[in-house]
Protein backbone atom coordinates (compact mmCIF):
# COMPACT_ATOMS: atom_id res chain seq x y z
CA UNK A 1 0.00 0.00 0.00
CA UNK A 2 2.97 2.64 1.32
CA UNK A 3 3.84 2.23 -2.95
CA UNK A 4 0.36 3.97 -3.55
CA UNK A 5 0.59 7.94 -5.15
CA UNK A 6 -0.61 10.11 -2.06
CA UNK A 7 -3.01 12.36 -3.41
CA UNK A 8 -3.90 14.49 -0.68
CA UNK A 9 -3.05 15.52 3.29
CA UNK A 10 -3.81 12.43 5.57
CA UNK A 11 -2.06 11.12 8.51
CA UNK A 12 -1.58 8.08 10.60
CA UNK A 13 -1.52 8.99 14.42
CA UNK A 14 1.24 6.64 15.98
CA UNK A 15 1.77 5.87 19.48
CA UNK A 16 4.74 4.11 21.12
CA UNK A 17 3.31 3.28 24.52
CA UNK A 18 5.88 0.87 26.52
CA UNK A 19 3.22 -0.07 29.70
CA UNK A 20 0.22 0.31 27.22
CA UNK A 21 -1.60 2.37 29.80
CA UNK A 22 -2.46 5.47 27.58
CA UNK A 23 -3.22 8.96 29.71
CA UNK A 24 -7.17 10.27 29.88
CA UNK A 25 -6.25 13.39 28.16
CA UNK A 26 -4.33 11.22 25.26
CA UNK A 27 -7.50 9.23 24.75
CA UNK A 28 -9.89 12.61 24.39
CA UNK A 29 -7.44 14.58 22.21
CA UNK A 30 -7.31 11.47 19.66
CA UNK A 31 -11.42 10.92 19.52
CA UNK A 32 -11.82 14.71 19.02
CA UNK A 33 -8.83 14.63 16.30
CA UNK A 34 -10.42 11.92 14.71
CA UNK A 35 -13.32 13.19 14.71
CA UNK A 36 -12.25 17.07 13.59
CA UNK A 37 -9.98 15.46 11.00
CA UNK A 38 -13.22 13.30 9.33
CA UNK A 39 -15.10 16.86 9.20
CA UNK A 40 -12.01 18.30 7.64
CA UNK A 41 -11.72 15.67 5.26
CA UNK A 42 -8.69 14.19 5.73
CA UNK A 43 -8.10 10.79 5.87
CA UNK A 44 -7.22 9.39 9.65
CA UNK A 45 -5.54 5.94 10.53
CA UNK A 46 -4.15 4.95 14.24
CA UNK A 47 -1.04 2.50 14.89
CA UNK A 48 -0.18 1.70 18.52
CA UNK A 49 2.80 -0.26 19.32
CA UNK A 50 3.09 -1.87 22.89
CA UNK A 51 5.74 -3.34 25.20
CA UNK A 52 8.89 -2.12 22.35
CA UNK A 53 11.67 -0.85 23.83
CA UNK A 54 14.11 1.12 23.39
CA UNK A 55 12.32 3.83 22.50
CA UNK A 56 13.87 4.26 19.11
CA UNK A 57 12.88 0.87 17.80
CA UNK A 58 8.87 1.56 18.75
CA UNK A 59 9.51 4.60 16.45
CA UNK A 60 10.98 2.78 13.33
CA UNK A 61 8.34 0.27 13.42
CA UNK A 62 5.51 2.78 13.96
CA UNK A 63 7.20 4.63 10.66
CA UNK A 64 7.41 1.32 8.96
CA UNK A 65 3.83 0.46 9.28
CA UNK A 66 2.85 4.25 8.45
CA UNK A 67 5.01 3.35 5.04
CA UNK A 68 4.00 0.04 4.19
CA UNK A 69 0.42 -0.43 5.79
CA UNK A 70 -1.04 3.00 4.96
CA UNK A 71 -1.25 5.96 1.83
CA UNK A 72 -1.31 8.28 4.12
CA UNK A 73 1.16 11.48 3.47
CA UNK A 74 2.07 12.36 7.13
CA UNK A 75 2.87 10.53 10.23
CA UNK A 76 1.87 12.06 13.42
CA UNK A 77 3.64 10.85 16.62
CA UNK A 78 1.93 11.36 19.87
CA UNK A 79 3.13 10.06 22.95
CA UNK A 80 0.45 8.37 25.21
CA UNK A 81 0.64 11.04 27.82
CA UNK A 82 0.27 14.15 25.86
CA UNK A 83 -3.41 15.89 25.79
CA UNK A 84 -3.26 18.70 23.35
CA UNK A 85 -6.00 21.37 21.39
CA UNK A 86 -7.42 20.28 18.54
CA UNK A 87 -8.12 22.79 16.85
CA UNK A 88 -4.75 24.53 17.22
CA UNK A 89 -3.20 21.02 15.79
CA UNK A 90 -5.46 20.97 12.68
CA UNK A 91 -4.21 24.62 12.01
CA UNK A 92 -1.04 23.71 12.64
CA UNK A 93 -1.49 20.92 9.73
CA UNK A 94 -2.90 23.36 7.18
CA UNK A 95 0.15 25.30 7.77
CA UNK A 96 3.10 22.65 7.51
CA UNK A 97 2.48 22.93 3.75
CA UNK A 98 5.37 20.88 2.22
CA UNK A 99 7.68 20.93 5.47
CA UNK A 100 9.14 17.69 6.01
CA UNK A 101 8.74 17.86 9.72
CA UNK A 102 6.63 20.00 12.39
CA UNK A 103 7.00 19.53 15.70
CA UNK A 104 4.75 21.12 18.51
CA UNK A 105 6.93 22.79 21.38
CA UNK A 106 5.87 21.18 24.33
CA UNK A 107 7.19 21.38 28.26
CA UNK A 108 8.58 18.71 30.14
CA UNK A 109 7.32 17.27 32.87
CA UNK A 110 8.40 19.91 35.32
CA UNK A 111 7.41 22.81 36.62
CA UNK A 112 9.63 26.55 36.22
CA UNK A 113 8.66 27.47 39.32
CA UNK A 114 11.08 30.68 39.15
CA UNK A 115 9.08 32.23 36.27
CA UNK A 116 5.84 31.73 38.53
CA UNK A 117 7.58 33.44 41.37
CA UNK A 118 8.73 36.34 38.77
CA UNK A 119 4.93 36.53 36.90
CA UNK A 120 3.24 36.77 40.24
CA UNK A 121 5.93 39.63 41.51
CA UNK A 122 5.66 41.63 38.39
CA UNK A 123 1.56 40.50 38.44
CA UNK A 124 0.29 40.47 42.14
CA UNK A 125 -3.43 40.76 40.75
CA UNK A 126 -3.12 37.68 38.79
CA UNK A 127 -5.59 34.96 38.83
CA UNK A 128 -4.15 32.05 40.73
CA UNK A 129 -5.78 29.59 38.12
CA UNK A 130 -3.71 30.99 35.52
CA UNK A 131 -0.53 30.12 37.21
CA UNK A 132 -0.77 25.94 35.93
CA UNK A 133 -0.48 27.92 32.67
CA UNK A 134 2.43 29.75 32.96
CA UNK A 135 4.85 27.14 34.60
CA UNK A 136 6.24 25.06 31.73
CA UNK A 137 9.19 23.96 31.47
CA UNK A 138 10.92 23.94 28.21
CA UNK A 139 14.68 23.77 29.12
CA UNK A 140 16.62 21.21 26.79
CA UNK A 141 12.66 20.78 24.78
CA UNK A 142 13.80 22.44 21.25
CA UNK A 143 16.83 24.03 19.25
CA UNK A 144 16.84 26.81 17.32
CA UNK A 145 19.19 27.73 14.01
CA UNK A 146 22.55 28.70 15.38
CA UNK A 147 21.55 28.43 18.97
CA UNK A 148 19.55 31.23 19.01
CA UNK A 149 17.60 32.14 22.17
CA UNK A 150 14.20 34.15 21.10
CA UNK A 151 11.76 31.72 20.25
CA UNK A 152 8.89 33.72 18.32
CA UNK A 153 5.24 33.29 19.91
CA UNK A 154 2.24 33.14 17.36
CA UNK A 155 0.31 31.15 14.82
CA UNK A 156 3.27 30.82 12.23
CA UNK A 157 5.20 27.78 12.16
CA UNK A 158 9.06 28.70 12.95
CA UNK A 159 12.42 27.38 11.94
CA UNK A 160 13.91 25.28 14.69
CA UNK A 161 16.53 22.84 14.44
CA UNK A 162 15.08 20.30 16.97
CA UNK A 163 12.58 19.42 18.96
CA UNK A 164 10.87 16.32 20.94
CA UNK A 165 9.36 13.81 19.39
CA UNK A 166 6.24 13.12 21.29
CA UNK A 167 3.82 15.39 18.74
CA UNK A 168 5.62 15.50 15.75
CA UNK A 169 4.61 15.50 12.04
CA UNK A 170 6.60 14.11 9.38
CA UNK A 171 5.91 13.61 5.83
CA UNK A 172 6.14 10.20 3.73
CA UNK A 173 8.99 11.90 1.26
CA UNK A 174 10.87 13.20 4.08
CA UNK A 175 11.15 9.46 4.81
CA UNK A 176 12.01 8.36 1.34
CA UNK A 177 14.58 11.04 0.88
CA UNK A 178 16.26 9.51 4.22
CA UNK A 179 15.91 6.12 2.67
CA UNK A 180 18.19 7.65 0.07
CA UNK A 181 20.78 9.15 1.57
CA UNK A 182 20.60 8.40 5.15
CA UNK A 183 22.80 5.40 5.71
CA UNK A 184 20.12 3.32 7.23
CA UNK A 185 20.40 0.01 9.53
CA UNK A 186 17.51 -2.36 8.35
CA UNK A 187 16.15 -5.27 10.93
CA UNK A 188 13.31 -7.36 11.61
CA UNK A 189 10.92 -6.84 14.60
CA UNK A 190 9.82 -10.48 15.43
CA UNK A 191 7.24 -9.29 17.74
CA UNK A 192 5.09 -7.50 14.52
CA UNK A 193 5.02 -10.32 12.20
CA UNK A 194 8.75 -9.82 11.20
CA UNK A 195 7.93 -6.16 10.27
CA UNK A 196 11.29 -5.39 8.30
CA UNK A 197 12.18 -1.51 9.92
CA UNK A 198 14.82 1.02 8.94
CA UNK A 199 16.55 2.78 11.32
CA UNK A 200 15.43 6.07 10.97
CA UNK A 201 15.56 7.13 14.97
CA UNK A 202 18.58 5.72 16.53
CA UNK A 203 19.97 7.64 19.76
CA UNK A 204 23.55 8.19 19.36
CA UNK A 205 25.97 8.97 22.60
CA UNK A 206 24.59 12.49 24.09
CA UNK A 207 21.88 12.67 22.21
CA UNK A 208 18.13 11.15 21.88
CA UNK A 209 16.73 9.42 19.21
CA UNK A 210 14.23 12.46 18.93
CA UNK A 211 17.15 15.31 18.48
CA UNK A 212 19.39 13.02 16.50
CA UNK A 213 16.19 12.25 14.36
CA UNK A 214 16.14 16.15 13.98
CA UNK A 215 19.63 16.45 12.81
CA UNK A 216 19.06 14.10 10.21
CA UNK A 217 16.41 15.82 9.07
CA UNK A 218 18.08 18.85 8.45
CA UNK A 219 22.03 17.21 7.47
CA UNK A 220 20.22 15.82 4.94
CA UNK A 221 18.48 18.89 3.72
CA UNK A 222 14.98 18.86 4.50
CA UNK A 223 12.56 21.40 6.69
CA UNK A 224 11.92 21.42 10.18
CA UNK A 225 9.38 23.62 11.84
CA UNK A 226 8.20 24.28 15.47
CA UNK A 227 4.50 24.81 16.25
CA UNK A 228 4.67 27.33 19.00
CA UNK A 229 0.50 28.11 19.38
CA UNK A 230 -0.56 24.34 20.50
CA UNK A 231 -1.43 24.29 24.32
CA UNK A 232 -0.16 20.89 25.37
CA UNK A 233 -0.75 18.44 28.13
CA UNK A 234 2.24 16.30 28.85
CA UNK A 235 0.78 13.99 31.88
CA UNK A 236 3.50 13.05 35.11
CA UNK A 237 3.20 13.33 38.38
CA UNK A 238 0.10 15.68 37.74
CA UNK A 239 -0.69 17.45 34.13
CA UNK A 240 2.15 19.90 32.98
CA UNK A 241 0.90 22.47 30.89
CA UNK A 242 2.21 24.09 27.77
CA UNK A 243 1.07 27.24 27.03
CA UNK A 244 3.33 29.47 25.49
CA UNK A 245 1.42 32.29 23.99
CA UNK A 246 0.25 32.34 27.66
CA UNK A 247 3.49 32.96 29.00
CA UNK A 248 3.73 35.18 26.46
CA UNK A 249 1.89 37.53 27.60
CA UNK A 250 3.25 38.42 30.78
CA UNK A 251 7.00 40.74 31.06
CA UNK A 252 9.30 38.30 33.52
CA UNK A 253 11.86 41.18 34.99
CA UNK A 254 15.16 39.65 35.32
């Protein structure tokens, strides 16, 4: 099927999920995407992969079913413990265009508890339900060009040269121009019928299989983009919010 001419936007949702014990707000985002995405028009498929581990290999089978088992044009990773807005990720789709990757700027699961002591100083009026809002943590989350530090706030997608993989969109030719040039290791995953994979992710010493991914990517000349507009959900200890145009809003005083 993955031979098939793609003749339009569509994407496979893919899910590593090592304990198989998906988050509530994973579960709701997906059922409203699916749903938003059927009124939109564009074609939706789901592939969850259980128990695989190192994270890396879930990945490379998730993109080899997404090549072989589906037309669709883009795969969208999304971790099983990120909740997100729907509506921001559909526009963030109808902006990608033909960018090989987009990735959504999300926090980790941590709290920046010294820009919620600087918001409330500069802010002492501030609603305290607000605060969950303005506490992510995005240290180590993204890259951009040349190590820059101002990351620009807004509906726009922006050049970044990495970010995490846990809601990231990636087109089928960004995949077959890897495929090309990339060097890749090919195996079988025994658990999945055999399922021959490529590696594609591979963590290398110092750095994830999500930013080494990235570097690929862009080594090998294709597009990578940041979605800074998507308020995110990434689920620990308690639900860490990512909000940026949020914390945008506020002056933080050094």
């Amino acid at each position: 099927m993955g031979a098939n001419k793609v003749e339009k936007f569509s994407i496979c949702v893919a899910t590593p999920s090592l304990r198989a014990m998906a988050t509530t707000v994973y579960v709701q985002s997906i059922l409203e995407l699916q749903a938003k995405c059927h009124s939109k028009g564009f074609e939706f498929e789901i592939k969850i992969v259980n128990g695989i581990s190192p994270i890396d290999h879930a990945r490379n089978l998730l993109v080899s079913m997404f090549l072989n088992q589906t037309n669709c044009s883009h795969i969208f990773f999304i971790d099983d413990d990120m909740g997100f807005n729907v509506d921001e990720v559909i526009s963030m789709f109808e902006r990608a265009n033909d960018a090989d990757v987009v990735g959504v700027i999300y926090p980790r699961r941590k709290i920046d508890w010294s820009r919620i002591k600087k918001t409330v100083l500069a802010n002492p009026d501030i609603d305290p339900a607000h605060l969950a809002h303005l506490g992510g943590n995005y240290d180590g989350m993204f890259v951009m060009p040349n190590n820059g530090t101002t990351l620009p706030i807004g509906r726009e997608l922006t050049p970044i040269d990495a970010v995490g993989t846990g809601l990231m969109l990636i087109s089928r030719s960004c995949f077959e121009r890897l495929r090309k040039v990339g060097n890749l290791t090919s195996y079988y995953v025994s658990e999945y019928g055999g399922l021959l994979c490529e590696s594609f992710f591979q963590s290398k010493p110092g750095l994830g299989e999500d930013l080494a991914f990235c570097k690929s990517v862009i080594s090998n000349g294709g597009t990578l983009l940041g979605a800074t507009n998507v308020t995110v959900i990434h689920t620990g200890l308690h639900e860490y919010i990512g909000d940026l145009p949020g914390i945008a809003q506020y002056k933080y005083p050094d």
